[in-house]
Protein backbone atom coordinates (compact mmCIF):
# COMPACT_ATOMS: atom_id res chain seq x y z
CA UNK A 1 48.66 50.93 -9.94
CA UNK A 2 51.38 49.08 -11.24
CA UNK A 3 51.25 45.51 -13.12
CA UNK A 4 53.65 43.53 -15.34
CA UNK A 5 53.94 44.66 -19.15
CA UNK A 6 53.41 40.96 -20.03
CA UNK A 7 51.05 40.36 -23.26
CA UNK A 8 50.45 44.29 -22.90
CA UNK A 9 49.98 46.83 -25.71
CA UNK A 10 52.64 49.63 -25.84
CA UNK A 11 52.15 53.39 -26.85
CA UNK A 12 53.77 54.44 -30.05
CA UNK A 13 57.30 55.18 -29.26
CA UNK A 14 57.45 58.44 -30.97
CA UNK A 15 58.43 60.52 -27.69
CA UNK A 16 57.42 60.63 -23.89
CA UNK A 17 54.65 58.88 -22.65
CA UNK A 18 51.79 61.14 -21.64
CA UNK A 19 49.45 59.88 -19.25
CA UNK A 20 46.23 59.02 -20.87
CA UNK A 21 42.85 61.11 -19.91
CA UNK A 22 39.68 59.21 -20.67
CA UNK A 23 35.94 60.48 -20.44
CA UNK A 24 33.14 58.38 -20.55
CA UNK A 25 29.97 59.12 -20.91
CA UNK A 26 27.22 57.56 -19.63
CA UNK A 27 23.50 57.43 -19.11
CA UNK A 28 22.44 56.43 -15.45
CA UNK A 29 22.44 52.68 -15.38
CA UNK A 30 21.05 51.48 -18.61
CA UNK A 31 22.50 48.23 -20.22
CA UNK A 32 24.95 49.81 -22.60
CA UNK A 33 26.35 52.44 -20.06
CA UNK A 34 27.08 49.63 -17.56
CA UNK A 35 28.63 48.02 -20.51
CA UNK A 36 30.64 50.63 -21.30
CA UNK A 37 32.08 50.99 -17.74
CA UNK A 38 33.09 47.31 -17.24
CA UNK A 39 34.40 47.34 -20.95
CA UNK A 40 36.77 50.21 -20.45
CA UNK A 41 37.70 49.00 -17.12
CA UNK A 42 38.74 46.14 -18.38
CA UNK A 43 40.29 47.38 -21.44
CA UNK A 44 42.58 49.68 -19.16
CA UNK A 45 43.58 46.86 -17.02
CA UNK A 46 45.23 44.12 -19.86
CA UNK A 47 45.94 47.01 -22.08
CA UNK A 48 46.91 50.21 -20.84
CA UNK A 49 50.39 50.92 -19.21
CA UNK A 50 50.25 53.46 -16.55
CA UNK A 51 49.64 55.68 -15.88
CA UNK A 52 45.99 56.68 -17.14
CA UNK A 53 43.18 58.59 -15.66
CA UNK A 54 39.15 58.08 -15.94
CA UNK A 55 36.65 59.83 -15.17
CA UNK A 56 33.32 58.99 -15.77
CA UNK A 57 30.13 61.36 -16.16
CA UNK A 58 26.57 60.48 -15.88
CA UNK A 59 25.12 63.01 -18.11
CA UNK A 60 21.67 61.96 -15.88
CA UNK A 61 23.24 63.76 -13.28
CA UNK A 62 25.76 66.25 -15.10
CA UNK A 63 24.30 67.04 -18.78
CA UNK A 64 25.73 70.40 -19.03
CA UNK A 65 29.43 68.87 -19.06
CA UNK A 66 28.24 66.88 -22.01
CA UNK A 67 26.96 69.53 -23.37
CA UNK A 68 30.09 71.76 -23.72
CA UNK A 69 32.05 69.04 -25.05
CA UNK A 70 29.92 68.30 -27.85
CA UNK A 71 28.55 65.16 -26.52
CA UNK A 72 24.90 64.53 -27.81
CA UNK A 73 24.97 60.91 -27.57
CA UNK A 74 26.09 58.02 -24.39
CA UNK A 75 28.07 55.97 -24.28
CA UNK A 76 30.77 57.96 -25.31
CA UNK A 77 34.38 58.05 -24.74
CA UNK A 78 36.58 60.49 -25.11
CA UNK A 79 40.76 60.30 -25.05
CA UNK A 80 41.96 63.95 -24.16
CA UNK A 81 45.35 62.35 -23.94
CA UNK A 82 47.37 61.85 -25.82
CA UNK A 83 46.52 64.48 -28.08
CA UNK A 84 45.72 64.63 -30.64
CA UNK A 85 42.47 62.94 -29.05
CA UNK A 86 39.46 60.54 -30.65
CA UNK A 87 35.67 59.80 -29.55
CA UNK A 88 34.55 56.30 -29.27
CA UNK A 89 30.64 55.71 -29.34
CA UNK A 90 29.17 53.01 -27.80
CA UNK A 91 29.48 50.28 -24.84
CA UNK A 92 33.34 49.59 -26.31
CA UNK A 93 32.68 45.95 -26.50
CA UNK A 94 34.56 46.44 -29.69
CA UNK A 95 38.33 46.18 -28.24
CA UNK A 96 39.74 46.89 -31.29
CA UNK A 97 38.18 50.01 -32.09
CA UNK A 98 39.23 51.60 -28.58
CA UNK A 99 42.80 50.82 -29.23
CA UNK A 100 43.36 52.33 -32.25
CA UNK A 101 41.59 55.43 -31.28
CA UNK A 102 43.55 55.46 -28.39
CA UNK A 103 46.35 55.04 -30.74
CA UNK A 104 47.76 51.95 -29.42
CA UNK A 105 49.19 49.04 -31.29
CA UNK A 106 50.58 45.42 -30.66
CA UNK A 107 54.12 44.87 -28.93
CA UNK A 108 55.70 42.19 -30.81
């Protein structure tokens, strides 16, 4: 995908851009992990420059990938990249909160 940088956020420019890697976390459909899905997608779309991957796991479905990364509780979000990395809990309505843990901050 590709889209203006208009009204965007920018990465820190403290070196190369690497890609971000998000994993969410979620529970089947339940209200908060349906939340969380149309929150981060549309966090990613007026916020994050490209490139960035998601992947999504329904821990309904998957637990034991939970599991191993320490994940005990959904929703959950988790920003492998760029290191060095943060958790987010909840359905992310809080916009705020998932931009500074993915360590992003206002273009001026």
């Amino acid at each position: 995908m590709t889209a203006g940088n208009e009204g965007r956020l920018h990465p820190p420019a403290d070196g190369a851009a690497e890609p971000y890697r998000l994993h969410l976390f979620v529970a089947g459909d339940e209200t908060n992990s349906r939340r969380a899905r149309e929150n981060l997608a549309r966090i990613c779309k007026e916020y994050v420059h490209e490139p960035y991957q998601v992947e999504i796991t329904d821990v309904l479905e998957d637990y034991e990938v939970a599991l191993e990364m320490g994940i005990y509780v959904t929703p959950a979000l988790l920003i492998e990249a760029p290191v060095p990395g943060a958790a987010v809990f909840g359905n992310l309505s809080d916009v705020n909160k998932v931009l500074n843990a993915m360590g992003l901050e206002e273009s001026v």
